[in-house]
Protein backbone atom coordinates (compact mmCIF):
# COMPACT_ATOMS: atom_id res chain seq x y z
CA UNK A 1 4.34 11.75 -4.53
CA UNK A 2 1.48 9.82 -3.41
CA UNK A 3 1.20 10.48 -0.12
CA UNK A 4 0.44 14.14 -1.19
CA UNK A 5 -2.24 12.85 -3.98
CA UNK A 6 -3.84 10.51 -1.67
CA UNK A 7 -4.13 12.43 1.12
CA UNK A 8 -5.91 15.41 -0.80
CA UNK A 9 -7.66 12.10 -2.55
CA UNK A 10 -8.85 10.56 0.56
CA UNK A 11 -9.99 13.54 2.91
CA UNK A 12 -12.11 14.37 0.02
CA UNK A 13 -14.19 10.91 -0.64
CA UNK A 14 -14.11 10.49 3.04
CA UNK A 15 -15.48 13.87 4.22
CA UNK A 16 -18.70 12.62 4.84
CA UNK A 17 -17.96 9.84 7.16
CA UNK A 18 -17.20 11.99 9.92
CA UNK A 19 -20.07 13.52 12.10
CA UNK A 20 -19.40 16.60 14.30
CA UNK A 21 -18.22 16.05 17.77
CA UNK A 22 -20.94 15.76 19.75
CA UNK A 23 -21.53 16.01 23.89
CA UNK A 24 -20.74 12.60 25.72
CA UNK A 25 -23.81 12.93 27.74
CA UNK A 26 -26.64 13.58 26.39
CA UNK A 27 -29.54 11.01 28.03
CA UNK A 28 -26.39 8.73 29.64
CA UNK A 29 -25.85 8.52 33.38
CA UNK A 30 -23.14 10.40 34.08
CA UNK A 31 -21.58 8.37 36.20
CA UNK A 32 -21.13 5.76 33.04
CA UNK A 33 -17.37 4.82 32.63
CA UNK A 34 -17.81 5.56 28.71
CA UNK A 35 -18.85 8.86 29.94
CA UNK A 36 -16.25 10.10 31.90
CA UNK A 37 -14.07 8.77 29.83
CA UNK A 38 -15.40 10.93 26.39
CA UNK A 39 -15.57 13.91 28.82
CA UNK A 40 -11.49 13.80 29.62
CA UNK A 41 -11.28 13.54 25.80
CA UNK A 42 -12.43 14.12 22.82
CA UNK A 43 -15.48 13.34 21.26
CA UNK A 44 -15.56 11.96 17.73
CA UNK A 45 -19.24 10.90 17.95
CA UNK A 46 -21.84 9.25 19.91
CA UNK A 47 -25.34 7.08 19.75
CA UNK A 48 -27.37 5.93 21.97
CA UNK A 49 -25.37 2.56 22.22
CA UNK A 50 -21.45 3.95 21.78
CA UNK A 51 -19.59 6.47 22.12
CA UNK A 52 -16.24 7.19 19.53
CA UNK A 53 -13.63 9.33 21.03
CA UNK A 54 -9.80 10.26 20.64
CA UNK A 55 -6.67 11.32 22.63
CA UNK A 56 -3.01 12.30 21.80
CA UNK A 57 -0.90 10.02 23.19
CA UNK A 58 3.15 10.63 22.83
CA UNK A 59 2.17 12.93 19.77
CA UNK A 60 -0.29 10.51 17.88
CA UNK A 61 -4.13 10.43 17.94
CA UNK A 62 -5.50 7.36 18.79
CA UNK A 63 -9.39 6.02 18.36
CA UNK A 64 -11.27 4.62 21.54
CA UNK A 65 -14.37 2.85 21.33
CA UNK A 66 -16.64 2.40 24.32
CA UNK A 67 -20.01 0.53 25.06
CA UNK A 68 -22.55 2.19 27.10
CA UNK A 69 -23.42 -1.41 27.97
CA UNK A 70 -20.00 -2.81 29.14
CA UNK A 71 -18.37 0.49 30.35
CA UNK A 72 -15.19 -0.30 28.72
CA UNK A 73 -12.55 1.85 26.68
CA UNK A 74 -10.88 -0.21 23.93
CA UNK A 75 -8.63 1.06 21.33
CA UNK A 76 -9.23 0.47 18.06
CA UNK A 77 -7.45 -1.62 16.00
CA UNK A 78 -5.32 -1.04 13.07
CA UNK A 79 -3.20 2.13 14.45
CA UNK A 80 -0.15 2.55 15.12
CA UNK A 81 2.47 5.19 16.35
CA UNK A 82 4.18 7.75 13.62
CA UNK A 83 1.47 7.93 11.21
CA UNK A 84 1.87 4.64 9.78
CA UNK A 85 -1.41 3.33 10.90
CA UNK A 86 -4.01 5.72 10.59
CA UNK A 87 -7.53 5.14 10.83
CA UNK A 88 -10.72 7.09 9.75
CA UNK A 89 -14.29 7.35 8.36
CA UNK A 90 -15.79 5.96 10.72
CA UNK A 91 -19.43 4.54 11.00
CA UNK A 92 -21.63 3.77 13.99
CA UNK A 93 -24.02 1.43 14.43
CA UNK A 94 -25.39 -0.89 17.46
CA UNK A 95 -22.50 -2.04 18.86
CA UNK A 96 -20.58 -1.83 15.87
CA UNK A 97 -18.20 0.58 14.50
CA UNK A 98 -16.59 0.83 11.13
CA UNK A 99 -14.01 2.29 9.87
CA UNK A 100 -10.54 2.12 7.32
CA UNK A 101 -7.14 1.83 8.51
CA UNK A 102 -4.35 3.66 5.96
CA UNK A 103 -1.40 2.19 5.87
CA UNK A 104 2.21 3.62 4.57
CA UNK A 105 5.21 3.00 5.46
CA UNK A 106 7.81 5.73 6.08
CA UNK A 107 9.01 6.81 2.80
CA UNK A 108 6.98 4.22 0.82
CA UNK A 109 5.31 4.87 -2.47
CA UNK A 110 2.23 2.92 -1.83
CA UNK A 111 -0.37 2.69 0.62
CA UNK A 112 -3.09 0.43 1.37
CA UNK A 113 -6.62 0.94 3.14
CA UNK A 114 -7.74 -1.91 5.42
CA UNK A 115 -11.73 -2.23 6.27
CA UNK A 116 -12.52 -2.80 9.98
CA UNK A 117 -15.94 -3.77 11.81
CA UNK A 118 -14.94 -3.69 15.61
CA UNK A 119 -17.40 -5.11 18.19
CA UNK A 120 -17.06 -2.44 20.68
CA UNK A 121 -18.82 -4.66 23.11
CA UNK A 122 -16.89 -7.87 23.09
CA UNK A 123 -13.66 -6.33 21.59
CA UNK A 124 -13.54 -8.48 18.76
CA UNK A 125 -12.86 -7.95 15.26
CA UNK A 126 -16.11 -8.99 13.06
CA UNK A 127 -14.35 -8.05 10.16
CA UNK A 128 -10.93 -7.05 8.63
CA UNK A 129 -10.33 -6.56 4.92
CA UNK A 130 -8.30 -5.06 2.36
CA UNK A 131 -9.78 -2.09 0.24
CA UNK A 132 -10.19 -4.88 -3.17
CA UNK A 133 -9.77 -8.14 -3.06
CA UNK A 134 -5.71 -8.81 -3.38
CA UNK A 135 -3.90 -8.55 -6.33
CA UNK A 136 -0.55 -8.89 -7.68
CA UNK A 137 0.29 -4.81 -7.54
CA UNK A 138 2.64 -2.46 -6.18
CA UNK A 139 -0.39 0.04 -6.76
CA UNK A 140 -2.00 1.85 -3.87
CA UNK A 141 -5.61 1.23 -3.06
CA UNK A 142 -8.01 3.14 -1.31
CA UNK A 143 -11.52 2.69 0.57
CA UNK A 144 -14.15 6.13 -0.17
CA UNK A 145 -17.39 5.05 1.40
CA UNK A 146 -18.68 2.66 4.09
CA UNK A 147 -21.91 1.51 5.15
CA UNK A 148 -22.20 -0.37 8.50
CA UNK A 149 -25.81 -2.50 9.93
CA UNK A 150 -26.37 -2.62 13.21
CA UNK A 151 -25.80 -6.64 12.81
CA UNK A 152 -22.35 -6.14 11.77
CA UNK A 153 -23.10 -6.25 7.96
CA UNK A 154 -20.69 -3.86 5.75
CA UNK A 155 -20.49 -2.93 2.68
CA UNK A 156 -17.85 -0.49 1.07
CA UNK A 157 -16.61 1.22 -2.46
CA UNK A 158 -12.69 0.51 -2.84
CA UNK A 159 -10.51 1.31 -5.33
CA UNK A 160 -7.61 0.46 -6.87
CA UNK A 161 -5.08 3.25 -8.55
CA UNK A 162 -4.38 2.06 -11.90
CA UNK A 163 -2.02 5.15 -13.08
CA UNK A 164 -2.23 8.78 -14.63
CA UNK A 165 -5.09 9.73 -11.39
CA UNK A 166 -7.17 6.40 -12.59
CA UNK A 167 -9.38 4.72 -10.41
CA UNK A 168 -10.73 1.47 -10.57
CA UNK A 169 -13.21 0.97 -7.89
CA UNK A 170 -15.36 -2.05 -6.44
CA UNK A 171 -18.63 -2.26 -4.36
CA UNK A 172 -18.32 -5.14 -1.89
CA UNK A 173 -20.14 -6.89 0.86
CA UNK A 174 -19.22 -8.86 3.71
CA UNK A 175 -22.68 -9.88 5.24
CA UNK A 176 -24.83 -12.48 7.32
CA UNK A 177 -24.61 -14.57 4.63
CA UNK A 178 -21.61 -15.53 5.47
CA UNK A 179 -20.46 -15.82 1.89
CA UNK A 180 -17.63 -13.36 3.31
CA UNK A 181 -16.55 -10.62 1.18
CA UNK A 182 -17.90 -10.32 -2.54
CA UNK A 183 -17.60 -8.12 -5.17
CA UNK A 184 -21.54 -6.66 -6.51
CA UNK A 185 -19.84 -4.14 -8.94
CA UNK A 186 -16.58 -2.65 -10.62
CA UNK A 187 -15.37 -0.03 -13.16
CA UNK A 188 -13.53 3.49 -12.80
CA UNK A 189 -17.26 5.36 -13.39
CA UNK A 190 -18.12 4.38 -9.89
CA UNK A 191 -18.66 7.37 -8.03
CA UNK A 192 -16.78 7.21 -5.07
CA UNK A 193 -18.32 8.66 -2.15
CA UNK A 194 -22.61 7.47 -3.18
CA UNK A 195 -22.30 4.48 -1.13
CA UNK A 196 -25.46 4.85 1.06
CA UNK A 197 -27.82 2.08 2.69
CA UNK A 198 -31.77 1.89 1.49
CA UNK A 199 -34.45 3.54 3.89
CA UNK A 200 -35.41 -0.08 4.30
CA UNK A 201 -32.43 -1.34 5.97
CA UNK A 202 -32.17 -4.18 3.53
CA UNK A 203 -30.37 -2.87 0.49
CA UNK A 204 -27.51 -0.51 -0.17
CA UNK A 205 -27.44 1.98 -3.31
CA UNK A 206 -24.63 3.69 -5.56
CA UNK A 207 -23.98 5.63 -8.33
CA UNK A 208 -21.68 4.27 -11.34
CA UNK A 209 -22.29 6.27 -14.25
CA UNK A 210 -25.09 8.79 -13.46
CA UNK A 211 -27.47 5.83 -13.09
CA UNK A 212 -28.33 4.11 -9.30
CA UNK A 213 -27.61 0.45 -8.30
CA UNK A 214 -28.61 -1.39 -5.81
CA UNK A 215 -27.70 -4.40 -3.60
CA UNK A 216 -29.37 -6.39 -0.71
CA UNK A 217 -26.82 -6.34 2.56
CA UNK A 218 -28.80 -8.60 4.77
């Protein structure tokens, strides 16, 4: 029964992470490896620094991520074959991308959204954590909106189903403070999908309630 819920549930907070496809190209030599790679595929989207693009492979879409800079392909991390590993939402920024990883096991009641920050560059993980901070649950939990610096900072609204279609949701932030991931605010009036980050590059805003908050992300 959840899988049905949460997939309705999820492509609707998550809409607006995904940007159109756009061309490969545009102001990159064309004889860049990232290029001719997006141009044999498909092209999820593209900055001036990455490019995001997908292929079927044995009946499963898989993520790439390549680096203008290093000319190298890299699959993303957290997917796996038969729909068990699924990743989405994904954010762009330097040579950063963001992006949560769903996670259900064949015939499974619950499932569990895992935030990523991959260094497209380097091919390292900068940061992999679960939707909320773990508790003792057999409930599902969920990530809605993600916000990504070019630095690698992130910040995200998760939530955690509580029962009858209830929500409870948490703003966190895993920054270059180091502090790793912490929790700025919680309740089940936090809208999911307002996550967005401050014209000033220094703050992120929500809504919980009808009213705005706000938090640095340095």
């Amino acid at each position: 029964m959840f899988k049905s819920a949460a997939t309705v549930l999820l492509g609707l907070v998550v809409c607006g992470l995904m940007l159109a496809p756009t061309s490969a190209s545009a102001g990159i030599d064309r004889d860049n490896r990232c290029v001719r790679y997006a141009e044999r595929y498909d092209v999820e989207q593209q900055t001036k620094f990455e490019v995001l693009f997908s292929k079927v492979v044995q009946g499963d879409r898989f993520f790439y991520g390549c680096a203008f800079s290093s000319e190298h392909a890299r699959r993303l991390p957290g997917q796996s074959c038969c729909e068990v590993d699924v990743a989405s939402g994904f954010q762009l920024q330097g040579r950063y991308m963001a992006y949560r990883s769903l996670n259900q096991e064949p015939a499974a009641t619950q499932a569990n959204d895992t935030l990523y920050v991959y260094d497209v560059n380097t091919g390292q993980i900068k940061v992999q954590e679960p939707a909320v901070p773990p508790v003792n649950t057999s409930n599902s939990t969920l990530i809605s909106s993600i916000v990504v610096k070019a630095n690698g900072s992130v910040a995200w609204i998760g939530g955690l189903q509580t029962g009858s279609g209830q929500v409870d949701y948490q703003v966190q932030i895993d920054d270059s403070t180091g502090t790793g991931p912490v929790t700025v605010d919680q309740g089940d009036d936090i809208a999911a999908a307002s996550l967005g980050k401050a014209s000033d590059g220094l703050s992120i805003y929500w809504m919980r309630g009808g009213v705005a908050k706000n938090a640095s992300l340095q």
